[in-house]
PDB file of N, CA and C in Angstrom:
ATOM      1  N   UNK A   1      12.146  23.463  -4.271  1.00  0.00           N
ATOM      2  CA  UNK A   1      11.179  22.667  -3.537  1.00  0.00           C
ATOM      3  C   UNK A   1      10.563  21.598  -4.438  1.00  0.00           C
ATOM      4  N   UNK A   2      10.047  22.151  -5.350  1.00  0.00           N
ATOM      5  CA  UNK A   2       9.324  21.274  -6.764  1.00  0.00           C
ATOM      6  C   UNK A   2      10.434  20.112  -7.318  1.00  0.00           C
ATOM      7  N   UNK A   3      11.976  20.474  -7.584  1.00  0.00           N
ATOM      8  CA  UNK A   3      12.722  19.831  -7.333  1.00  0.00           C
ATOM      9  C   UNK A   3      13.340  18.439  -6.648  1.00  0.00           C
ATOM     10  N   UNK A   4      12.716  18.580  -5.184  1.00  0.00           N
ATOM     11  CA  UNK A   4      13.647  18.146  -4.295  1.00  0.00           C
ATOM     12  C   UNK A   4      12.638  16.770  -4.051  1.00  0.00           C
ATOM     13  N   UNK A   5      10.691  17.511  -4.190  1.00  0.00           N
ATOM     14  CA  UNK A   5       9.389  16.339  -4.786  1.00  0.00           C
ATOM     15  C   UNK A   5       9.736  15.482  -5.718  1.00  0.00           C
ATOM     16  N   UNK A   6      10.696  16.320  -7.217  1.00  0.00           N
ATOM     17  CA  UNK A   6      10.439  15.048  -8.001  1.00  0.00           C
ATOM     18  C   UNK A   6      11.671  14.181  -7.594  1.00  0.00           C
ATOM     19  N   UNK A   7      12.780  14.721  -7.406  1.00  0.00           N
ATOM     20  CA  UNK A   7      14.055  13.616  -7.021  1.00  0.00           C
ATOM     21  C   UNK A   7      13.588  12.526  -5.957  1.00  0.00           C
ATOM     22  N   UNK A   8      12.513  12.701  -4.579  1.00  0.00           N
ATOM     23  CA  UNK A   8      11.983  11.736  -3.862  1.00  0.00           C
ATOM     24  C   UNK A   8      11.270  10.840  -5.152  1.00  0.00           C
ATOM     25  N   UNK A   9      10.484  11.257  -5.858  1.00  0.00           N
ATOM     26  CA  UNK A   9       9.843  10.507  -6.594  1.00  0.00           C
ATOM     27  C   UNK A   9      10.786   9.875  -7.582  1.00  0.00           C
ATOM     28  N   UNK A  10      12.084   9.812  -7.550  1.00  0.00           N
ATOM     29  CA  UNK A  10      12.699   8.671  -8.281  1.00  0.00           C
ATOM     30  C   UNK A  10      12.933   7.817  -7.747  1.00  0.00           C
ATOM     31  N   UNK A  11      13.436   7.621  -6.186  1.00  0.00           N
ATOM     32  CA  UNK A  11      13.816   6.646  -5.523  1.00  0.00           C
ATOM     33  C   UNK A  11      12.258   6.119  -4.812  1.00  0.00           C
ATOM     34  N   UNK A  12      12.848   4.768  -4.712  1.00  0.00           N
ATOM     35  CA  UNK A  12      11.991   3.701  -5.098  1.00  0.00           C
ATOM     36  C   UNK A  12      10.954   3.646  -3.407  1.00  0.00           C
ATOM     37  N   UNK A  13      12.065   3.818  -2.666  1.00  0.00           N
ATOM     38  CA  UNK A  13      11.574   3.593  -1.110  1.00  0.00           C
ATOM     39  C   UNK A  13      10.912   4.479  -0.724  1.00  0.00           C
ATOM     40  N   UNK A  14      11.226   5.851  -1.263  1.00  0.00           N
ATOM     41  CA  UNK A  14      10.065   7.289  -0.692  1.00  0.00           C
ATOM     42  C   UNK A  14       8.693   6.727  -0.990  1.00  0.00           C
ATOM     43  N   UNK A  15       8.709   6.294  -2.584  1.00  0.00           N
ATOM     44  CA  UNK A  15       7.416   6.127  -3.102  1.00  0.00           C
ATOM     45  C   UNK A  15       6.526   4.852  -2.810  1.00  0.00           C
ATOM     46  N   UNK A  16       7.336   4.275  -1.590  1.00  0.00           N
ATOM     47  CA  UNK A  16       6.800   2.559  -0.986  1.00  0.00           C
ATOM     48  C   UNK A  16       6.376   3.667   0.292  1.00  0.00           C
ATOM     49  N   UNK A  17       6.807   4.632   0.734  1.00  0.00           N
ATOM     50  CA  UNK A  17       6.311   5.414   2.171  1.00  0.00           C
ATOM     51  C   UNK A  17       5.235   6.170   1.762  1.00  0.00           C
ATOM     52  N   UNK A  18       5.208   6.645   0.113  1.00  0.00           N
ATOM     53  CA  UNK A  18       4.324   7.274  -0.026  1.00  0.00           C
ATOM     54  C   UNK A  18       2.602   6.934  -0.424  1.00  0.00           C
ATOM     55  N   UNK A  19       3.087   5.870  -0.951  1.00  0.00           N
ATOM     56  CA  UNK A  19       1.700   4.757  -1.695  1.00  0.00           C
ATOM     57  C   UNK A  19       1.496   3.812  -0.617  1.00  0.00           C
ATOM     58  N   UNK A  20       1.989   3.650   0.128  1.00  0.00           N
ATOM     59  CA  UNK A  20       2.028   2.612   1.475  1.00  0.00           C
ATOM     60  C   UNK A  20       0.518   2.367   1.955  1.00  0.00           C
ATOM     61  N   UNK A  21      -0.204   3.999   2.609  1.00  0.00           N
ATOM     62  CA  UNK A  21      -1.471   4.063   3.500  1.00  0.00           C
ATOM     63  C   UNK A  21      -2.819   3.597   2.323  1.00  0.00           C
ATOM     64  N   UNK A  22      -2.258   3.818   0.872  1.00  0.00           N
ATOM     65  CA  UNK A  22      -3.883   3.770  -0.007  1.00  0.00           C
ATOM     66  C   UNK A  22      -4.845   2.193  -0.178  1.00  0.00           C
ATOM     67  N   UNK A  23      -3.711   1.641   0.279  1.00  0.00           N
ATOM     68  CA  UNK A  23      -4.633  -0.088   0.226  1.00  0.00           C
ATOM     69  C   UNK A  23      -5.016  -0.216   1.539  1.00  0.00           C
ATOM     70  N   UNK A  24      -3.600   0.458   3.170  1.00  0.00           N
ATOM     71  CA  UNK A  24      -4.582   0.060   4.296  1.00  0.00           C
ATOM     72  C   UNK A  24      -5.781   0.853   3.856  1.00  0.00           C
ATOM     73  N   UNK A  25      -5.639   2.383   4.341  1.00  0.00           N
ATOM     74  CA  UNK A  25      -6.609   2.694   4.335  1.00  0.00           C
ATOM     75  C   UNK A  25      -7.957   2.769   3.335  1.00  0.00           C
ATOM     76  N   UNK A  26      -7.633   2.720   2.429  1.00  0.00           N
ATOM     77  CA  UNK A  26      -8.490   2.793   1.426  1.00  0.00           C
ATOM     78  C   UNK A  26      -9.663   1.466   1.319  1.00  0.00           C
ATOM     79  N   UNK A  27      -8.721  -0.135   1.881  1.00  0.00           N
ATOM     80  CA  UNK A  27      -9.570  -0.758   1.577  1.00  0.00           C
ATOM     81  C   UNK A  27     -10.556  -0.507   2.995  1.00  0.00           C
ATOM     82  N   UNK A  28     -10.224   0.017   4.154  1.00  0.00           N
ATOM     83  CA  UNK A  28     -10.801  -0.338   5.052  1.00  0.00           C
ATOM     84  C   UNK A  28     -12.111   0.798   4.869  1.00  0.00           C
ATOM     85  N   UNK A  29     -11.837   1.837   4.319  1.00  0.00           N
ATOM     86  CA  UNK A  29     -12.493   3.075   4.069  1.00  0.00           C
ATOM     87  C   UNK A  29     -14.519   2.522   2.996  1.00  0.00           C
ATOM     88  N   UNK A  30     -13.255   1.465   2.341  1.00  0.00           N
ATOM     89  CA  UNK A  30     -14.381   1.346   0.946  1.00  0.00           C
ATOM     90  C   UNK A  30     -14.474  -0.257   1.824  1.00  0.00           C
ATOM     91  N   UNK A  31     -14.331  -1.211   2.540  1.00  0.00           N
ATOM     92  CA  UNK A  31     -15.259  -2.342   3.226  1.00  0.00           C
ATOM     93  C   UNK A  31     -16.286  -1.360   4.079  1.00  0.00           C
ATOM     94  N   UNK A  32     -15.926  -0.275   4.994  1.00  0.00           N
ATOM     95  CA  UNK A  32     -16.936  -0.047   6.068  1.00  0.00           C
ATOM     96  C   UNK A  32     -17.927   0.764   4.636  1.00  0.00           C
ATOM     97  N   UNK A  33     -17.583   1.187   3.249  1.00  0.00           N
ATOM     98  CA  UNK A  33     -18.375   1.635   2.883  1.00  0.00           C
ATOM     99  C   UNK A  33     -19.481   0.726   2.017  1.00  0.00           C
ATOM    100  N   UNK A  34     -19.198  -0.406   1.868  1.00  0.00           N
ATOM    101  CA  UNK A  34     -19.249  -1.651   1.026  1.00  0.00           C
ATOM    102  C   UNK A  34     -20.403  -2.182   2.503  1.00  0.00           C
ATOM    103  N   UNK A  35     -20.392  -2.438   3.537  1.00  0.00           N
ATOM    104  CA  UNK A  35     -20.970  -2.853   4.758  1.00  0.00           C
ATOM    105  C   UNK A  35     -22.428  -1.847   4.726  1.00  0.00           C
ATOM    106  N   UNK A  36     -21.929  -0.254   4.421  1.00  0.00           N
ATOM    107  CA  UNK A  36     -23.463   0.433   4.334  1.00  0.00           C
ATOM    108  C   UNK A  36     -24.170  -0.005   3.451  1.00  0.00           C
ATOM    109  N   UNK A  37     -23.709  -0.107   2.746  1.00  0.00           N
ATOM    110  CA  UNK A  37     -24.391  -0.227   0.791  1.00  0.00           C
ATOM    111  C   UNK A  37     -25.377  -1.393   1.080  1.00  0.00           C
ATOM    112  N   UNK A  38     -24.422  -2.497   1.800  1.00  0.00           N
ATOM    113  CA  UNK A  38     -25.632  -3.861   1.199  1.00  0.00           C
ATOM    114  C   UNK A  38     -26.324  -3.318   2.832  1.00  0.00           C
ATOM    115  N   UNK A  39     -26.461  -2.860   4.243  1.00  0.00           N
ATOM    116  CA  UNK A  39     -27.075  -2.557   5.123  1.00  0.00           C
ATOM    117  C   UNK A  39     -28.360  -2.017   4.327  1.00  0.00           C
ATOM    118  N   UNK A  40     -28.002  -0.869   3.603  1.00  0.00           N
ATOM    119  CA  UNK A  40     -28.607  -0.010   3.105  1.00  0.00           C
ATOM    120  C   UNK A  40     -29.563  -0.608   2.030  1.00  0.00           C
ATOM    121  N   UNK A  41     -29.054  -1.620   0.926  1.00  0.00           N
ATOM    122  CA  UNK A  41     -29.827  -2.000   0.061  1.00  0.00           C
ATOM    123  C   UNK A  41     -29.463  -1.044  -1.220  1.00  0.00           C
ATOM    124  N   UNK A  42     -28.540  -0.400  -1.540  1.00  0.00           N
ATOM    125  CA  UNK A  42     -28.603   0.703  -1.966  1.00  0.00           C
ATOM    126  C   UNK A  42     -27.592  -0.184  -3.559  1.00  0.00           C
ATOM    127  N   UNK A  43     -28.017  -0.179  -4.499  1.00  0.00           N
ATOM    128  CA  UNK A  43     -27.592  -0.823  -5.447  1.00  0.00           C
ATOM    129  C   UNK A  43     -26.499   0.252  -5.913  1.00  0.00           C
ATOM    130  N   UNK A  44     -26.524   0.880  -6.447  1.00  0.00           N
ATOM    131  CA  UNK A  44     -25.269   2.061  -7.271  1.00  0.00           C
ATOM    132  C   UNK A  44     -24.486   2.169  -5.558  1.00  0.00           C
ATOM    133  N   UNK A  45     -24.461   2.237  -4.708  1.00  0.00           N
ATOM    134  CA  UNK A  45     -23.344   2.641  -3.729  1.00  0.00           C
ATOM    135  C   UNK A  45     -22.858   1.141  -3.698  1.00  0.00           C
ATOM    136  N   UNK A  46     -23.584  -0.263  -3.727  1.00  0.00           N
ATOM    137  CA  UNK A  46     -22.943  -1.231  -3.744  1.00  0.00           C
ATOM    138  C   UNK A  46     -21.646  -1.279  -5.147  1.00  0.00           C
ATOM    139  N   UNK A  47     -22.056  -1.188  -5.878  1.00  0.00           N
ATOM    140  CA  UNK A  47     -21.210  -1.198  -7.242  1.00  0.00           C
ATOM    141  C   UNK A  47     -20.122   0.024  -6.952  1.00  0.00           C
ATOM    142  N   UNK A  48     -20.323   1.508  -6.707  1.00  0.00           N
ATOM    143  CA  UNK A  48     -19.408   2.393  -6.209  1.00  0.00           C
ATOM    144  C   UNK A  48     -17.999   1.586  -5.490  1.00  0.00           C
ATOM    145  N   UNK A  49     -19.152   1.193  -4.097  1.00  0.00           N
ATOM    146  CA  UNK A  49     -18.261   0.384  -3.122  1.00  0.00           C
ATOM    147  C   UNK A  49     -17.204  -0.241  -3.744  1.00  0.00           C
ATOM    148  N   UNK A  50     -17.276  -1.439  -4.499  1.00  0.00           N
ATOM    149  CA  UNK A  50     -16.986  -2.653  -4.695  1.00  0.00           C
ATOM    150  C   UNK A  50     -16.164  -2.347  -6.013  1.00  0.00           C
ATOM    151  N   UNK A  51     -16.059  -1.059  -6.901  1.00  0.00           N
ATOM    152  CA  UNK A  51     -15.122  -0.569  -7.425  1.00  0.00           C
ATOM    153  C   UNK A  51     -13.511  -0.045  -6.474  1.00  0.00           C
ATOM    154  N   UNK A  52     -14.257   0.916  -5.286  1.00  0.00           N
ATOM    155  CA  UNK A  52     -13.406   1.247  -4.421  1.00  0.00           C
ATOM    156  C   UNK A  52     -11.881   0.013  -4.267  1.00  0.00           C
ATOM    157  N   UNK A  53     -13.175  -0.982  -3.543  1.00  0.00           N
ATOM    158  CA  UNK A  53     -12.322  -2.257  -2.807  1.00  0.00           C
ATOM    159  C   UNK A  53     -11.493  -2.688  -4.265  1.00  0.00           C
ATOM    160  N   UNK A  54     -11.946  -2.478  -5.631  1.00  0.00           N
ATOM    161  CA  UNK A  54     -11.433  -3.382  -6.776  1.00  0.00           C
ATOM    162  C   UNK A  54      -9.511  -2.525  -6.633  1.00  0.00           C
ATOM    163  N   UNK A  55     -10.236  -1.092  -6.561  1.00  0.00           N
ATOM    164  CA  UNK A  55      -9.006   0.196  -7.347  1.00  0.00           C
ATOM    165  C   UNK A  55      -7.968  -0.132  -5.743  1.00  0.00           C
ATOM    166  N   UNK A  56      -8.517  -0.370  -4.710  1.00  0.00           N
ATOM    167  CA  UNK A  56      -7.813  -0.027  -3.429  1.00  0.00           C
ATOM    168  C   UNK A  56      -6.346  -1.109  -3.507  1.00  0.00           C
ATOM    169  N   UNK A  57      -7.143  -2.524  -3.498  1.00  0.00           N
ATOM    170  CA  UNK A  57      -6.822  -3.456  -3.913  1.00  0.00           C
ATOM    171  C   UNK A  57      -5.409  -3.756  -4.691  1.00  0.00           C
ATOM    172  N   UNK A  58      -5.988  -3.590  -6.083  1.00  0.00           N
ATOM    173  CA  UNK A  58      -5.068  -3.235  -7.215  1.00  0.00           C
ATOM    174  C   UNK A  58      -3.816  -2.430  -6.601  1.00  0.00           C
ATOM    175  N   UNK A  59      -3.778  -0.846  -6.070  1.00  0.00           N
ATOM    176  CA  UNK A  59      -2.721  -0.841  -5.428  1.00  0.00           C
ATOM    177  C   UNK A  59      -2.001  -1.139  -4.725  1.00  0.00           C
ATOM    178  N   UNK A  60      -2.280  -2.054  -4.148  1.00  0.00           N
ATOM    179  CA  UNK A  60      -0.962  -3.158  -2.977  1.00  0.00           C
ATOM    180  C   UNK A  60       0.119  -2.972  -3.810  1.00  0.00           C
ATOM    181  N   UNK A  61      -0.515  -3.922  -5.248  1.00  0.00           N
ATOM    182  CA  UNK A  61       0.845  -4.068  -6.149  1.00  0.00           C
ATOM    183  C   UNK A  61       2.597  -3.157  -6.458  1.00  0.00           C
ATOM    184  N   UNK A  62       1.804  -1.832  -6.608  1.00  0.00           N
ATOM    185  CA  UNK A  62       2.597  -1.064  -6.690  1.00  0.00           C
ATOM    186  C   UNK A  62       3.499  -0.367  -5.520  1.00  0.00           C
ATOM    187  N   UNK A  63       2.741  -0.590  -4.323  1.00  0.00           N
ATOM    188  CA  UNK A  63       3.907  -0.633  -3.073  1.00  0.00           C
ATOM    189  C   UNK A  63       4.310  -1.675  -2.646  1.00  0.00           C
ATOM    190  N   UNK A  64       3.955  -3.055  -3.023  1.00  0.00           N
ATOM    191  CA  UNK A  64       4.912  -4.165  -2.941  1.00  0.00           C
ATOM    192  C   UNK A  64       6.430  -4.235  -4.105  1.00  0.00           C
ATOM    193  N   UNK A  65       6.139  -3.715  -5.079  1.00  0.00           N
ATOM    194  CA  UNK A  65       7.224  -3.377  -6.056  1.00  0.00           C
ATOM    195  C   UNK A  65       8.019  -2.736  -5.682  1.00  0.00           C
ATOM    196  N   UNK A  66       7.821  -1.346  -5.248  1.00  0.00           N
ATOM    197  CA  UNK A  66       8.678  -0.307  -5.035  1.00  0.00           C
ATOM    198  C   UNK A  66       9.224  -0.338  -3.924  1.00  0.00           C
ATOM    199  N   UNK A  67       8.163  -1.428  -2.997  1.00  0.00           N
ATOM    200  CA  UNK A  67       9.181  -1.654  -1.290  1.00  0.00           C
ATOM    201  C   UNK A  67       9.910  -3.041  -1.945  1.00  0.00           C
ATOM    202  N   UNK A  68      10.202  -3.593  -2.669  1.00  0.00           N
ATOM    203  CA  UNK A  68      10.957  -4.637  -3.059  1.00  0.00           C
ATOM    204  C   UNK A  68      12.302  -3.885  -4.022  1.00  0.00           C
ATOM    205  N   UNK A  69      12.089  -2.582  -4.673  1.00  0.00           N
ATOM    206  CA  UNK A  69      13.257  -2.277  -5.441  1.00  0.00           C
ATOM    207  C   UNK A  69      13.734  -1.233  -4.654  1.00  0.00           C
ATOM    208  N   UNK A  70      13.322  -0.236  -3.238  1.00  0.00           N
ATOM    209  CA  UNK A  70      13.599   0.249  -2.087  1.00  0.00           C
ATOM    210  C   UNK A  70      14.512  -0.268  -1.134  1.00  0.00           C
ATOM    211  N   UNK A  71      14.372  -2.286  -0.754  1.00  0.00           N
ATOM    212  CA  UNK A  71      14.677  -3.092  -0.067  1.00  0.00           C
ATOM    213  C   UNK A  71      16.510  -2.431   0.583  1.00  0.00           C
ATOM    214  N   UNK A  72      17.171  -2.412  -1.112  1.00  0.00           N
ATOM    215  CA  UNK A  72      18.379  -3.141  -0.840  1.00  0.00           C
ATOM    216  C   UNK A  72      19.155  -1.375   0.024  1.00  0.00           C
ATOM    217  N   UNK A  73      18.294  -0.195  -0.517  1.00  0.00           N
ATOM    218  CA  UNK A  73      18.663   1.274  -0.181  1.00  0.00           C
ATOM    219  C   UNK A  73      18.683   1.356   1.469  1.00  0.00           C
ATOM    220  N   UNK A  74      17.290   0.975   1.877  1.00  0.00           N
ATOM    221  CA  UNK A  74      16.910   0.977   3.323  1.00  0.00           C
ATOM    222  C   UNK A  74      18.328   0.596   4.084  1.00  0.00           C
ATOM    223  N   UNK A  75      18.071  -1.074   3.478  1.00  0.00           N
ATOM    224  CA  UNK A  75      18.876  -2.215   4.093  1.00  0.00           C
ATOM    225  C   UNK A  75      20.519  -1.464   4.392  1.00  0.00           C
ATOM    226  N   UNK A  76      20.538  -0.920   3.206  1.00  0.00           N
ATOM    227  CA  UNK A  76      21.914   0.117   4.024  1.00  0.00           C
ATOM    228  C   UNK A  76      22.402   0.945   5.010  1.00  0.00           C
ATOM    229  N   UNK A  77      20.612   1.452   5.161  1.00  0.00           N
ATOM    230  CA  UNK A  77      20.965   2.456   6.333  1.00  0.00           C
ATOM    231  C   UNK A  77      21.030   2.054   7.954  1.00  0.00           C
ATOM    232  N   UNK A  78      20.607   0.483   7.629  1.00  0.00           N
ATOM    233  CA  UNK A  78      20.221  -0.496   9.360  1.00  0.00           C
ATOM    234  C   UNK A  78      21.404  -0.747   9.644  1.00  0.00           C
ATOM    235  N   UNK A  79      20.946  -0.661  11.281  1.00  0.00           N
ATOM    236  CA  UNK A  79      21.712  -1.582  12.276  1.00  0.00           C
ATOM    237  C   UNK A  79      21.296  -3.110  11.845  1.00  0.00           C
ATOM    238  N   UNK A  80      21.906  -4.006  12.994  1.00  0.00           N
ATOM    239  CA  UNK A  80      21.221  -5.357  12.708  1.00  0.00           C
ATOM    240  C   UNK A  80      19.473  -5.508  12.727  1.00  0.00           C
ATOM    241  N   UNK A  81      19.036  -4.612  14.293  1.00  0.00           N
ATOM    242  CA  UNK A  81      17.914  -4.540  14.476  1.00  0.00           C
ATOM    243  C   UNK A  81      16.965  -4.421  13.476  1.00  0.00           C
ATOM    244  N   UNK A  82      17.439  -3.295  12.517  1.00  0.00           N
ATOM    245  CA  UNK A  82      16.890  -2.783  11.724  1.00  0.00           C
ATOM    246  C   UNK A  82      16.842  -3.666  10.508  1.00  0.00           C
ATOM    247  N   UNK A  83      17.638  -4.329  10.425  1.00  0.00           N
ATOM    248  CA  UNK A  83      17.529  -5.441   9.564  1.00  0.00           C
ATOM    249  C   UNK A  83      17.153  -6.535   9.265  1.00  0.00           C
ATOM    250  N   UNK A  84      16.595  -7.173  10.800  1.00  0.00           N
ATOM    251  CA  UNK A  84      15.908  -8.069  11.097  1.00  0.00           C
ATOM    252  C   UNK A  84      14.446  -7.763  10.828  1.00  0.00           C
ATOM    253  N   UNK A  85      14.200  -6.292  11.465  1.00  0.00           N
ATOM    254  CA  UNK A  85      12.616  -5.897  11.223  1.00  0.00           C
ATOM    255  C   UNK A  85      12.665  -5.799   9.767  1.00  0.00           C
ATOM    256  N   UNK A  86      13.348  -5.177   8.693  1.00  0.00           N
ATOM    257  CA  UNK A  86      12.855  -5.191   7.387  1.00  0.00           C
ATOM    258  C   UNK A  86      12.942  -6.457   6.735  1.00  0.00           C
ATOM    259  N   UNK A  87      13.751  -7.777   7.523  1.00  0.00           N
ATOM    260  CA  UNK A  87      13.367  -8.744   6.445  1.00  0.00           C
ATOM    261  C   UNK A  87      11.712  -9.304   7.140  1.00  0.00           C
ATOM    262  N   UNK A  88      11.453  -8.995   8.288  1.00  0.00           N
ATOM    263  CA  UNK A  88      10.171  -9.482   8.788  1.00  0.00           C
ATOM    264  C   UNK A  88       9.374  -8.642   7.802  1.00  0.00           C
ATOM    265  N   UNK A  89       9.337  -7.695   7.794  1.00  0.00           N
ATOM    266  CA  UNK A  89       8.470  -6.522   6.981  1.00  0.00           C
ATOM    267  C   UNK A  89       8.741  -6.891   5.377  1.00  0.00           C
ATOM    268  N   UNK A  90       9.267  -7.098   4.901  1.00  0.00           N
ATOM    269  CA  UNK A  90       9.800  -8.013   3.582  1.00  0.00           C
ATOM    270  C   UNK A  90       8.848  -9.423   3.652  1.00  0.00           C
ATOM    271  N   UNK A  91       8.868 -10.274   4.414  1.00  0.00           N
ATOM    272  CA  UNK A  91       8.117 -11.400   4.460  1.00  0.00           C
ATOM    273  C   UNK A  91       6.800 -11.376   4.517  1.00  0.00           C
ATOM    274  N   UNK A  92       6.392 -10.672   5.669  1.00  0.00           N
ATOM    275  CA  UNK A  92       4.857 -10.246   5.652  1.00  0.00           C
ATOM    276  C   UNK A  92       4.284  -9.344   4.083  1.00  0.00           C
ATOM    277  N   UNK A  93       5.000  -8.889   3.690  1.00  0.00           N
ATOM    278  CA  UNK A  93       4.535  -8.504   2.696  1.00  0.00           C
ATOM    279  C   UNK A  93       4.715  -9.245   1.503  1.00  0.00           C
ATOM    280  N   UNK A  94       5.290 -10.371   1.428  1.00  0.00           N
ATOM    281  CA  UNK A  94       5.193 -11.300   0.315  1.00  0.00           C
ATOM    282  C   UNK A  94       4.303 -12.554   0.831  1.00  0.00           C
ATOM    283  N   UNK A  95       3.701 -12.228   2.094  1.00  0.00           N
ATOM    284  CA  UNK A  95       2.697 -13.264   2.395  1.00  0.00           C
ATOM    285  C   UNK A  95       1.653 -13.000   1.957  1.00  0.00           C
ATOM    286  N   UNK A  96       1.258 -11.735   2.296  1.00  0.00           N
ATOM    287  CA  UNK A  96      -0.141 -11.196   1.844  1.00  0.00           C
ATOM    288  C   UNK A  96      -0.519 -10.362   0.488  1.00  0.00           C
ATOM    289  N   UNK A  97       0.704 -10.343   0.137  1.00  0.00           N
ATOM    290  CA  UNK A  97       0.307  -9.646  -1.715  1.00  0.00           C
ATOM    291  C   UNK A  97      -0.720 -10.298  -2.192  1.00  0.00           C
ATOM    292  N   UNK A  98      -0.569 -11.717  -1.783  1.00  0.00           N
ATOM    293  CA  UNK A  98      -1.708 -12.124  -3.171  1.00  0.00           C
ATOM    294  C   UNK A  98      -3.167 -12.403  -2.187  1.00  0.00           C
ATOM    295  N   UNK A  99      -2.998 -12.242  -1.500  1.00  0.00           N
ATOM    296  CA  UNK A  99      -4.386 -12.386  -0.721  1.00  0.00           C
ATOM    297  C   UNK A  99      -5.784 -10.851  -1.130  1.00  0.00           C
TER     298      UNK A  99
END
């Protein structure tokens, strides 16, 4: 079992499915928490916050990498359909990396 965890964790695309949710969710987690802080006035939860959004952030990077060295594995397993949506999903994600 422990095994079969680390072999996913070599290939590149598990670990673009796996790191995928921590920037949506995370940044949205640490803005609605970033929204109490200054509501609140609350100086140390503002700075908390605004670390959150820094660390959330920062990880895009690393699932834009690994869904870029993932790309060509996927791309094998599509139909056309499927190939059309991952270069859309490929694009959108080289639109908004740097944002």
């Amino acid at each position: 079992m422990i095994e079969s965890f680390i072999r996913g964790l070599r290939q590149p695309e598990y670990v673009h499915v796996l790191l995928n949710p921590l920037p949506v969710y995370g940044l949205l987690i640490s803005w609605l928490g970033l929204i109490a802080a200054v509501i609140s006035k609350n100086r140390r939860a503002q700075i908390v916050t605004l670390i959150l959004v820094f660390m959330t952030s920062i990880s895009a990077w690393p699932v834009f990498e690994f869904g870029q060295q993932g790309y060509d594995r996927v791309l094998a397993m599509t139909d056309d359909d499927g190939h059309a949506w991952l270069d859309e999903h490929e694009a959108r994600a080289e639109r908004v990396i740097y944002i």
